[in-house]
PDB file of N, CA and C in Angstrom:
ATOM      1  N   UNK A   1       6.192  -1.576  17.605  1.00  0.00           N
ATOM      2  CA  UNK A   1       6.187  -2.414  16.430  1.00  0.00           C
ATOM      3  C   UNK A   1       6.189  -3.890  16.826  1.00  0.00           C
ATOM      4  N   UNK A   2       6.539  -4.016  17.975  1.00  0.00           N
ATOM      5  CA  UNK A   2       6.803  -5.639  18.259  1.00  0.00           C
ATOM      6  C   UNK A   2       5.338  -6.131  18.745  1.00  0.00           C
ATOM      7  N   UNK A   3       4.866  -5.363  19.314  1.00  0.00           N
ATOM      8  CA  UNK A   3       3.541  -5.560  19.320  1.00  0.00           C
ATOM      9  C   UNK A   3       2.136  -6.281  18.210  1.00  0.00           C
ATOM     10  N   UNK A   4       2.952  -5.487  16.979  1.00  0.00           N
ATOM     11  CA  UNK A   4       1.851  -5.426  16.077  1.00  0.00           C
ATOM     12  C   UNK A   4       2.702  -6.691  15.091  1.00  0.00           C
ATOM     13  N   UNK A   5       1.445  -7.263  14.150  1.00  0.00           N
ATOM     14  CA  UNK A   5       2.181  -8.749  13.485  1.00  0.00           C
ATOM     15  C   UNK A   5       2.203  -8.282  12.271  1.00  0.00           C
ATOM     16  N   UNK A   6       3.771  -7.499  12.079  1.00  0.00           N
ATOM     17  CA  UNK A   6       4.215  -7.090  11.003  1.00  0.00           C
ATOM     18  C   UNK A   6       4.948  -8.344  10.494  1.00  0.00           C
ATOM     19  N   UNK A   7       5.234  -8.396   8.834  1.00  0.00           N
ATOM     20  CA  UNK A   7       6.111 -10.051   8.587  1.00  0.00           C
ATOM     21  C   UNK A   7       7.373  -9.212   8.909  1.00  0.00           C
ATOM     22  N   UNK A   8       8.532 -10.346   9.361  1.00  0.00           N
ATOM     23  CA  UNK A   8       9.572  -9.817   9.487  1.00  0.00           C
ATOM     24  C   UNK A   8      10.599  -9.095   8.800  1.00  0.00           C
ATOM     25  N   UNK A   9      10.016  -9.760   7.524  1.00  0.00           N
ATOM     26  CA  UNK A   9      10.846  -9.338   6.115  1.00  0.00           C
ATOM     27  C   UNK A   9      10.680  -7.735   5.331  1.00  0.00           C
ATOM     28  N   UNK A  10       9.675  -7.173   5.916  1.00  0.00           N
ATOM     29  CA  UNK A  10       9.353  -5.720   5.820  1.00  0.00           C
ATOM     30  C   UNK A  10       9.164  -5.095   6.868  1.00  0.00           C
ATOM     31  N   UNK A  11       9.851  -5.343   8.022  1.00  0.00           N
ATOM     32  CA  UNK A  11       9.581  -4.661   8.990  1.00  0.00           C
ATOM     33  C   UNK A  11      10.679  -3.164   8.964  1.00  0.00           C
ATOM     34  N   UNK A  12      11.788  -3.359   8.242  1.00  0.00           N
ATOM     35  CA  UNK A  12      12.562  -1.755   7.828  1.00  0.00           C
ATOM     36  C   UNK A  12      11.926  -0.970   6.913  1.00  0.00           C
ATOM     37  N   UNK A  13      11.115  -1.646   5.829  1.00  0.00           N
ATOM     38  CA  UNK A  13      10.457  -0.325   5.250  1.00  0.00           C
ATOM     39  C   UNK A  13       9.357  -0.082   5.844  1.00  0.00           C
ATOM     40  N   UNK A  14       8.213  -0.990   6.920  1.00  0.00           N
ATOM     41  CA  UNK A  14       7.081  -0.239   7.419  1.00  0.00           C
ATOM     42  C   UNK A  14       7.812   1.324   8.641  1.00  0.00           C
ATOM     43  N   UNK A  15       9.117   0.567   8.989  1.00  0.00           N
ATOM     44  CA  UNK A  15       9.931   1.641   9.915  1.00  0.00           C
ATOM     45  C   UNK A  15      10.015   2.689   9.169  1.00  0.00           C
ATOM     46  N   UNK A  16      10.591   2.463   8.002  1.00  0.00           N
ATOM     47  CA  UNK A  16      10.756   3.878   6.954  1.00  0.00           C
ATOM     48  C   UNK A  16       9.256   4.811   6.246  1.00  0.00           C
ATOM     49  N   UNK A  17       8.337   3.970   6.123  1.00  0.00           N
ATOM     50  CA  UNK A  17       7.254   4.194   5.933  1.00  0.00           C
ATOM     51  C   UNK A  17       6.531   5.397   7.068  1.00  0.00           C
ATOM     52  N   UNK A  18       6.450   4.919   8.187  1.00  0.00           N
ATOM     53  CA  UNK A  18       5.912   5.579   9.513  1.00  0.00           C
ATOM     54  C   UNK A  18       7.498   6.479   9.557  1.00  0.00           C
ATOM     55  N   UNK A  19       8.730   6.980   9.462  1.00  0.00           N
ATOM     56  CA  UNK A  19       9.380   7.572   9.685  1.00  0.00           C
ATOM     57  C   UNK A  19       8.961   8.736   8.826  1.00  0.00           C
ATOM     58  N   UNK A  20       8.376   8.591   7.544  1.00  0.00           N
ATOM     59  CA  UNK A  20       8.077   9.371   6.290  1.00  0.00           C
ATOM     60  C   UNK A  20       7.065   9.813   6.784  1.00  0.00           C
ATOM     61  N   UNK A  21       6.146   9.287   7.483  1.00  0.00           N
ATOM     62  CA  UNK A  21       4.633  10.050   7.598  1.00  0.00           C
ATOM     63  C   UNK A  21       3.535   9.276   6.876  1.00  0.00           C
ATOM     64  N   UNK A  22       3.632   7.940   6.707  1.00  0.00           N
ATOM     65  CA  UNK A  22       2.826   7.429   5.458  1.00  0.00           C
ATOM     66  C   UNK A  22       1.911   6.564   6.543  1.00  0.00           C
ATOM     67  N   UNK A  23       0.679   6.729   6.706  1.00  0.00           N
ATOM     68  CA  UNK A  23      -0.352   5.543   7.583  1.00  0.00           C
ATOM     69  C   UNK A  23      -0.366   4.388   6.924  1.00  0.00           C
ATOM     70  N   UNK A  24       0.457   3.494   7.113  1.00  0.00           N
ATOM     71  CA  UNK A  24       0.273   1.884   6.897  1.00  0.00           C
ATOM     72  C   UNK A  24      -1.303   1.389   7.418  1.00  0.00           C
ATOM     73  N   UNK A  25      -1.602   0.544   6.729  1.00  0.00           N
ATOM     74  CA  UNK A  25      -2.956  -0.417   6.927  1.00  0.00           C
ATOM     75  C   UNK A  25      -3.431  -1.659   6.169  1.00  0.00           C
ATOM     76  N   UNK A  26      -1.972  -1.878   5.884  1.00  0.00           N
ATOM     77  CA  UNK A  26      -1.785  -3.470   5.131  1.00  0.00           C
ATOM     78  C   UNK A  26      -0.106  -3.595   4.490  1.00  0.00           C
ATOM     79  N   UNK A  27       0.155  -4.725   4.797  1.00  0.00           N
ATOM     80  CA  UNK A  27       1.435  -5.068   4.351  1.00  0.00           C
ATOM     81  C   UNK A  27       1.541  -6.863   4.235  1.00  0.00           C
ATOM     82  N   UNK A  28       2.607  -6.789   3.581  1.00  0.00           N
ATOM     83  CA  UNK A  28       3.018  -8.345   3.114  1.00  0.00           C
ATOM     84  C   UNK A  28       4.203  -8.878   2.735  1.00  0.00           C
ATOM     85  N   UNK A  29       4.949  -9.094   3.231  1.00  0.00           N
ATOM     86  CA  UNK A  29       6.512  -9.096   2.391  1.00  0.00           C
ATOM     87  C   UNK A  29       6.507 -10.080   1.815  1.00  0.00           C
ATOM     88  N   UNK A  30       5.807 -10.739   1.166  1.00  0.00           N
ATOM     89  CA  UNK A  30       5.544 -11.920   0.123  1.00  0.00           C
ATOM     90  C   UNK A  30       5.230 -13.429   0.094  1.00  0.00           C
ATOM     91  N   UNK A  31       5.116 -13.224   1.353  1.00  0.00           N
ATOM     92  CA  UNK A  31       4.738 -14.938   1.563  1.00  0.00           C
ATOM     93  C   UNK A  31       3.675 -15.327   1.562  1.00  0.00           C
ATOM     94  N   UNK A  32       2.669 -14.609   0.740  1.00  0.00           N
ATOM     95  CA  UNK A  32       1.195 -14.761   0.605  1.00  0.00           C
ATOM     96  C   UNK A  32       1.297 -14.352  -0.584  1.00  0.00           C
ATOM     97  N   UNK A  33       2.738 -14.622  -1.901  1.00  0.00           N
ATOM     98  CA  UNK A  33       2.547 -14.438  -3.241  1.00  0.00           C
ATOM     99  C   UNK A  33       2.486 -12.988  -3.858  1.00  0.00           C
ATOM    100  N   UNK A  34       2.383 -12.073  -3.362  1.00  0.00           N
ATOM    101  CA  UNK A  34       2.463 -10.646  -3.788  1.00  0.00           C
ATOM    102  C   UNK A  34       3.048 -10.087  -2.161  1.00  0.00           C
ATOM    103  N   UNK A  35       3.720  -9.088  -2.546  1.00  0.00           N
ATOM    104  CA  UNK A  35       4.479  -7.816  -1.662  1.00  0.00           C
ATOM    105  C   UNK A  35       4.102  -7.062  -1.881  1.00  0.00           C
ATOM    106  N   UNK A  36       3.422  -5.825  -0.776  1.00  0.00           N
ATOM    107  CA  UNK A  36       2.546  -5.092  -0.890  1.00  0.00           C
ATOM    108  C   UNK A  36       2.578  -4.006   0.558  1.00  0.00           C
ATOM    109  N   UNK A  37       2.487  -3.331  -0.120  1.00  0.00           N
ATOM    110  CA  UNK A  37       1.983  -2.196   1.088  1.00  0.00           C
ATOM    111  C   UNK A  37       0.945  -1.255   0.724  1.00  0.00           C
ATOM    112  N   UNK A  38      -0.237  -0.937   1.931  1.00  0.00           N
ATOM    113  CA  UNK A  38      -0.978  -0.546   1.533  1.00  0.00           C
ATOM    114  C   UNK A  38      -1.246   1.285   2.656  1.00  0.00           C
ATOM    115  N   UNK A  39      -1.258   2.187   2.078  1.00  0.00           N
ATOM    116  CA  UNK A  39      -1.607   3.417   3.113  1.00  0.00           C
ATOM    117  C   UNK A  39      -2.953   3.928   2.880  1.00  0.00           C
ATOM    118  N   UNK A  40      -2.767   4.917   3.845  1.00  0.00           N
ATOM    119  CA  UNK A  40      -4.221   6.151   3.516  1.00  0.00           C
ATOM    120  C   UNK A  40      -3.324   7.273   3.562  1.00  0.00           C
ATOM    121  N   UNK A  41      -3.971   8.459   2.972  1.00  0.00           N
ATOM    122  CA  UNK A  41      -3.088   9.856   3.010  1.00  0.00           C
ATOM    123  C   UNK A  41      -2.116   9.795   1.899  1.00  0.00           C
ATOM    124  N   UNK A  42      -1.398  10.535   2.520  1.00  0.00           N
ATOM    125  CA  UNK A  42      -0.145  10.994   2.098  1.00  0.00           C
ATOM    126  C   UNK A  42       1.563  10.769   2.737  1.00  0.00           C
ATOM    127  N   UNK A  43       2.312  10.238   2.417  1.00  0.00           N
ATOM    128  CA  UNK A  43       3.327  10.985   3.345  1.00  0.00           C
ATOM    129  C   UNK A  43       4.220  11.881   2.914  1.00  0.00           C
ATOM    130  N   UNK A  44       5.754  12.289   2.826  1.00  0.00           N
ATOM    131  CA  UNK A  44       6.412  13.067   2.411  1.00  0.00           C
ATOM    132  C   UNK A  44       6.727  12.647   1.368  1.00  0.00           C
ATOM    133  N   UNK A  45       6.608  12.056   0.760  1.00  0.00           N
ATOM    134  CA  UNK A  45       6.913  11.541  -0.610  1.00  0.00           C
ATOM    135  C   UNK A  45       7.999  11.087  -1.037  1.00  0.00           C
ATOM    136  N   UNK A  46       8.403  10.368   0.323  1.00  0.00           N
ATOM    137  CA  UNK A  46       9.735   9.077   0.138  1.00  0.00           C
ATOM    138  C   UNK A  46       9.771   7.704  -0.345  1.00  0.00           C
ATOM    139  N   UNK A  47       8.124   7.452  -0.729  1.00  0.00           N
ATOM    140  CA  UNK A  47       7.770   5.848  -1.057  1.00  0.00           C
ATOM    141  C   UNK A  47       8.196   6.055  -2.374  1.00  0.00           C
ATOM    142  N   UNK A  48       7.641   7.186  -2.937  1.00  0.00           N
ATOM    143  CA  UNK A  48       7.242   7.915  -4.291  1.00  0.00           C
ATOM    144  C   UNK A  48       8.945   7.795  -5.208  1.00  0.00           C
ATOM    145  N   UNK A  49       9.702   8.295  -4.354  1.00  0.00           N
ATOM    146  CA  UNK A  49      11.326   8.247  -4.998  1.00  0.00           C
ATOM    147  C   UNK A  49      11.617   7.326  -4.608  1.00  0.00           C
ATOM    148  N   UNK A  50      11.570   6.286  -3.920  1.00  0.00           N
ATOM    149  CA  UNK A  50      12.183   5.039  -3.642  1.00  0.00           C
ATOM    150  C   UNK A  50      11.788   3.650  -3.499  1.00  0.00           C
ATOM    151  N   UNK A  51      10.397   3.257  -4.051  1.00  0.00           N
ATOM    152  CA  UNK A  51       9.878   2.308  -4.155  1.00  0.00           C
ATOM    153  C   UNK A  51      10.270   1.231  -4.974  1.00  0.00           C
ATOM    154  N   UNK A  52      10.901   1.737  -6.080  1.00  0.00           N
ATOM    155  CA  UNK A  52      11.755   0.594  -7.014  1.00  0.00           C
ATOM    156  C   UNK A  52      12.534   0.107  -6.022  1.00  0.00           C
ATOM    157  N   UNK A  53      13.454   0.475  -5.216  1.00  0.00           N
ATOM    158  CA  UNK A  53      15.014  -0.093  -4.720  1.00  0.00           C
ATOM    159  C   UNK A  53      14.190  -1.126  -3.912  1.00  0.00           C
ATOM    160  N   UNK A  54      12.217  -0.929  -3.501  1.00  0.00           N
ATOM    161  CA  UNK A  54      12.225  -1.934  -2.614  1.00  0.00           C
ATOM    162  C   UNK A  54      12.032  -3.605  -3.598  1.00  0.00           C
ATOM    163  N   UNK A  55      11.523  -2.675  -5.101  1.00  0.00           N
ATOM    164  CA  UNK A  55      10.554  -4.158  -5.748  1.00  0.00           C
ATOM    165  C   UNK A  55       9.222  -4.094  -5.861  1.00  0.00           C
ATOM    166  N   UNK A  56       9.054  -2.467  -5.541  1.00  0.00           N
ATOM    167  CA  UNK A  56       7.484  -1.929  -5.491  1.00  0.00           C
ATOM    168  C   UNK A  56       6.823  -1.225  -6.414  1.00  0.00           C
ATOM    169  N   UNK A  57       5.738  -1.171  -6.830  1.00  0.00           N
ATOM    170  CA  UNK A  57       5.169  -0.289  -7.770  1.00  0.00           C
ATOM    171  C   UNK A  57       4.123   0.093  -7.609  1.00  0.00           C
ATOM    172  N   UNK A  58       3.505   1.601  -7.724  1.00  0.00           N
ATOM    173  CA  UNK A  58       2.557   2.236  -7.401  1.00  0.00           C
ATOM    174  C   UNK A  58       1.210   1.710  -8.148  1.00  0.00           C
ATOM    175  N   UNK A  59       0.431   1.098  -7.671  1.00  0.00           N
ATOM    176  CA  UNK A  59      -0.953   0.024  -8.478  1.00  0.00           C
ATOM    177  C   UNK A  59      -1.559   1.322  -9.065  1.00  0.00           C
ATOM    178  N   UNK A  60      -1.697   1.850 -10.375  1.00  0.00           N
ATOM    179  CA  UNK A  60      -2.445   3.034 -10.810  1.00  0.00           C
ATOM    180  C   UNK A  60      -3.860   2.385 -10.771  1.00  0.00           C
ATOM    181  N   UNK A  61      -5.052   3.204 -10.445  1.00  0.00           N
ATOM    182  CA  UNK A  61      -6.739   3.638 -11.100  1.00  0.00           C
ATOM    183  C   UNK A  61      -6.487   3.302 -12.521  1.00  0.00           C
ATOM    184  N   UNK A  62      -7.579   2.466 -13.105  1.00  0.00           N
ATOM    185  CA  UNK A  62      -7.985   2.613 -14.394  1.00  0.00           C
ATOM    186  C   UNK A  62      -9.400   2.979 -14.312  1.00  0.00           C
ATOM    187  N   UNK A  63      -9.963   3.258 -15.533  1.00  0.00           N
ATOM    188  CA  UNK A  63     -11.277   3.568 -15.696  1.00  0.00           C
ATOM    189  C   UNK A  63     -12.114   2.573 -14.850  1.00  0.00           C
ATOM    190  N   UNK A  64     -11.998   1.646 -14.633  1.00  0.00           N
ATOM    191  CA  UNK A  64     -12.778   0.680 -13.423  1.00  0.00           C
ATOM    192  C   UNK A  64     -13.274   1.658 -12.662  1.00  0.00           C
ATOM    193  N   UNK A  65     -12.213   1.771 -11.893  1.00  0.00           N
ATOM    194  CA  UNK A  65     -12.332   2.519 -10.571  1.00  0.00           C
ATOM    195  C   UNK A  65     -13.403   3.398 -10.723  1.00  0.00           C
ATOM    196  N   UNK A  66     -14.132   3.933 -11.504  1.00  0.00           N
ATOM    197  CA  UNK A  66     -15.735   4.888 -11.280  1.00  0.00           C
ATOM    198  C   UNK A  66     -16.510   4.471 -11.386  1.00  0.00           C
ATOM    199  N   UNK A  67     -16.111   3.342 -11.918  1.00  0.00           N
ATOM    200  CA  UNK A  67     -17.721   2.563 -13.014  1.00  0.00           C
ATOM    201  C   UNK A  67     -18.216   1.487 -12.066  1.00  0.00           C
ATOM    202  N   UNK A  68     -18.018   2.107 -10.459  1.00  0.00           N
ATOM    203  CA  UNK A  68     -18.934   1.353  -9.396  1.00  0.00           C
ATOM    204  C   UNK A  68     -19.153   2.257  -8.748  1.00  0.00           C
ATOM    205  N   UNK A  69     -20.399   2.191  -7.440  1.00  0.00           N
ATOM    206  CA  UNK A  69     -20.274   2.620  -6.245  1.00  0.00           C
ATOM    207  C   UNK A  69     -19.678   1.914  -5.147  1.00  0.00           C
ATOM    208  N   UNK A  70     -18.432   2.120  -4.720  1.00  0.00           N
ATOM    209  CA  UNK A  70     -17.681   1.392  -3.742  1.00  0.00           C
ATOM    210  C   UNK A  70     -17.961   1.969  -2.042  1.00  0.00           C
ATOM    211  N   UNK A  71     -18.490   1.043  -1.104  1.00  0.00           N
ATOM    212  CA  UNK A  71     -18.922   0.990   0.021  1.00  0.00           C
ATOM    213  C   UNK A  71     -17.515   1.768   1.225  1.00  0.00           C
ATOM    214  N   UNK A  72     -18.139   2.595   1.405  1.00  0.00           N
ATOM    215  CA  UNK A  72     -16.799   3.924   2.449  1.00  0.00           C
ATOM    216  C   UNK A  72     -16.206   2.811   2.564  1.00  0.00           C
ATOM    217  N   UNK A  73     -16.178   1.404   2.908  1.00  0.00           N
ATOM    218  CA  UNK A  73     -15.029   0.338   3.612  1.00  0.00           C
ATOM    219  C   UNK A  73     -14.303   0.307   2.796  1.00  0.00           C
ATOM    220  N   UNK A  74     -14.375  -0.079   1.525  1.00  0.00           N
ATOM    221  CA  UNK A  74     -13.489  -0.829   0.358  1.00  0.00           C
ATOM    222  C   UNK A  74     -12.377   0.202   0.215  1.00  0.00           C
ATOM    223  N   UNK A  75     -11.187  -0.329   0.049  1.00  0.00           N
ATOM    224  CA  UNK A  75      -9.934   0.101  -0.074  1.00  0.00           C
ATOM    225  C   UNK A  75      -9.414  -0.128  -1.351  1.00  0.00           C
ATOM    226  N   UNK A  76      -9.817  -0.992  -2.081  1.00  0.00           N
ATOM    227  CA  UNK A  76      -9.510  -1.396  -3.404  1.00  0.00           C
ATOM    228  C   UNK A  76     -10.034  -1.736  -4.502  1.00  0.00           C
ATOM    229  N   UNK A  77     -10.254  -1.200  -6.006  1.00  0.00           N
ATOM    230  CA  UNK A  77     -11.059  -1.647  -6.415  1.00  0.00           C
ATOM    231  C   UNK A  77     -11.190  -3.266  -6.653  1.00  0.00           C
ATOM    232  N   UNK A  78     -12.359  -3.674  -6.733  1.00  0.00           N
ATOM    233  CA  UNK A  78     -12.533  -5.170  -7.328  1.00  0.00           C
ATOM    234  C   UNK A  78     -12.002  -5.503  -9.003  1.00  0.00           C
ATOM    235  N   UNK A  79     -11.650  -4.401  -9.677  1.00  0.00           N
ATOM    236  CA  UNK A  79     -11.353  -5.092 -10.717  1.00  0.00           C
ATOM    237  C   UNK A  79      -9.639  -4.941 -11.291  1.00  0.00           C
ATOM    238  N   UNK A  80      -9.334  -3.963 -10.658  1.00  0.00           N
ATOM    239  CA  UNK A  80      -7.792  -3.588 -11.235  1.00  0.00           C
ATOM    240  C   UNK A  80      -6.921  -3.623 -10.055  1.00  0.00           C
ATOM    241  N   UNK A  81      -7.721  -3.511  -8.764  1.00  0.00           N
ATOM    242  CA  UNK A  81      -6.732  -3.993  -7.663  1.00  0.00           C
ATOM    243  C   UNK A  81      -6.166  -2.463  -6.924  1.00  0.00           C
ATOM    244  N   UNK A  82      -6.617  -1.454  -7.436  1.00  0.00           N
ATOM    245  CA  UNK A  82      -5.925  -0.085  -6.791  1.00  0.00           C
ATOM    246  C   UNK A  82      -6.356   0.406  -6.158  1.00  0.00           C
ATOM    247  N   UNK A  83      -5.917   1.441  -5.498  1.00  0.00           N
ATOM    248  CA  UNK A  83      -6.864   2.130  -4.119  1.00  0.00           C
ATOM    249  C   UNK A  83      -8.073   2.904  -4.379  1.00  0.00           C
ATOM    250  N   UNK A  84      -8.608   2.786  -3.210  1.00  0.00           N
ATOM    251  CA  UNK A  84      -9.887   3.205  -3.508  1.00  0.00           C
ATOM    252  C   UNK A  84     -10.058   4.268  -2.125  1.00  0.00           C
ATOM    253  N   UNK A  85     -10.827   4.820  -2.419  1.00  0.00           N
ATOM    254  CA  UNK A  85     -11.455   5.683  -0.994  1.00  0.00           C
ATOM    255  C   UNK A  85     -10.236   5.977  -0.089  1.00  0.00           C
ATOM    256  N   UNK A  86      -9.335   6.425  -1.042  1.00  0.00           N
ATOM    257  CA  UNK A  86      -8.241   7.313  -0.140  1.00  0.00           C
ATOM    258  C   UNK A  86      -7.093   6.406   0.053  1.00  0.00           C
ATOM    259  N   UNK A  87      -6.864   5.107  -0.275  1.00  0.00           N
ATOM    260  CA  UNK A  87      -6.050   4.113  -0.127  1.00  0.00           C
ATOM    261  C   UNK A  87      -4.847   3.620  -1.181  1.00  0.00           C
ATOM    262  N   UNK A  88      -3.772   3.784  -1.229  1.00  0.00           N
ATOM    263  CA  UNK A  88      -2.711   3.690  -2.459  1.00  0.00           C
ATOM    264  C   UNK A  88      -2.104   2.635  -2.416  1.00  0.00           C
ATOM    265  N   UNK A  89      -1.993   1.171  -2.870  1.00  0.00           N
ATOM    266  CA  UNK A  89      -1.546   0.531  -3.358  1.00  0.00           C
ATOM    267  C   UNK A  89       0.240   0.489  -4.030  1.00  0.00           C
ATOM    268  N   UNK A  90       0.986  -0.099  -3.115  1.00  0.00           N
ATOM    269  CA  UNK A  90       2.114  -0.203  -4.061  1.00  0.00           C
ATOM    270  C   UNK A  90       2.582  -2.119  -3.527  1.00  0.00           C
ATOM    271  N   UNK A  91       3.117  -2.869  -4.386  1.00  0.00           N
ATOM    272  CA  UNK A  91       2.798  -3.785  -4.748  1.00  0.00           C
ATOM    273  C   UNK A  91       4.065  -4.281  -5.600  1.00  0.00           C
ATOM    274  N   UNK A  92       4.899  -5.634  -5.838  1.00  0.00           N
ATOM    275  CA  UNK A  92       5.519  -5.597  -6.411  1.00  0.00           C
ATOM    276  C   UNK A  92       5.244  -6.602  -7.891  1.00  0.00           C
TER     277      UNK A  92
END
């Protein structure tokens, strides 16, 4: 972990995150105005029961989300901000 340029201020829940099983591939503990974590997959479903205590909330799909063709890269839609192509959004 010291390796990688996690912010310091979320570096216990990306620990708890990867302890759960959840593939991190974006994070922010707020100093760029939103707090955010971003996965692919699944994990055991510890974000899922405990994401409030962090200040987090699961970014839901709205109807947006079909009413494009989004490029295998894109992780999020362009208009509502939620995951896309396998990618879940939680966000505070």
């Amino acid at each position: 972990m010291e390796r990688l340029q996690i912010d310091e201020g979320i570096k216990g829940l990306i620990r708890q995150l990867w302890k759960h099983e959840y593939k991190t591939i974006f994070s922010c503990e707020g100093n760029c105005g939103k707090r955010y974590v971003v996965f692919k997959g699944h994990g055991d479903g510890w974000l899922e029961k405990n994401s409030e205590k962090y200040g987090l909330k699961k970014t839901e799909n709205g109807k947006c989300c079909s009413s494009f063709s989004p490029s295998p890269a894109m992780i999020a839609c362009p208009y509502c901000g939620a995951g896309i192509n396998g990618a879940t959004f939680y966000s505070n």
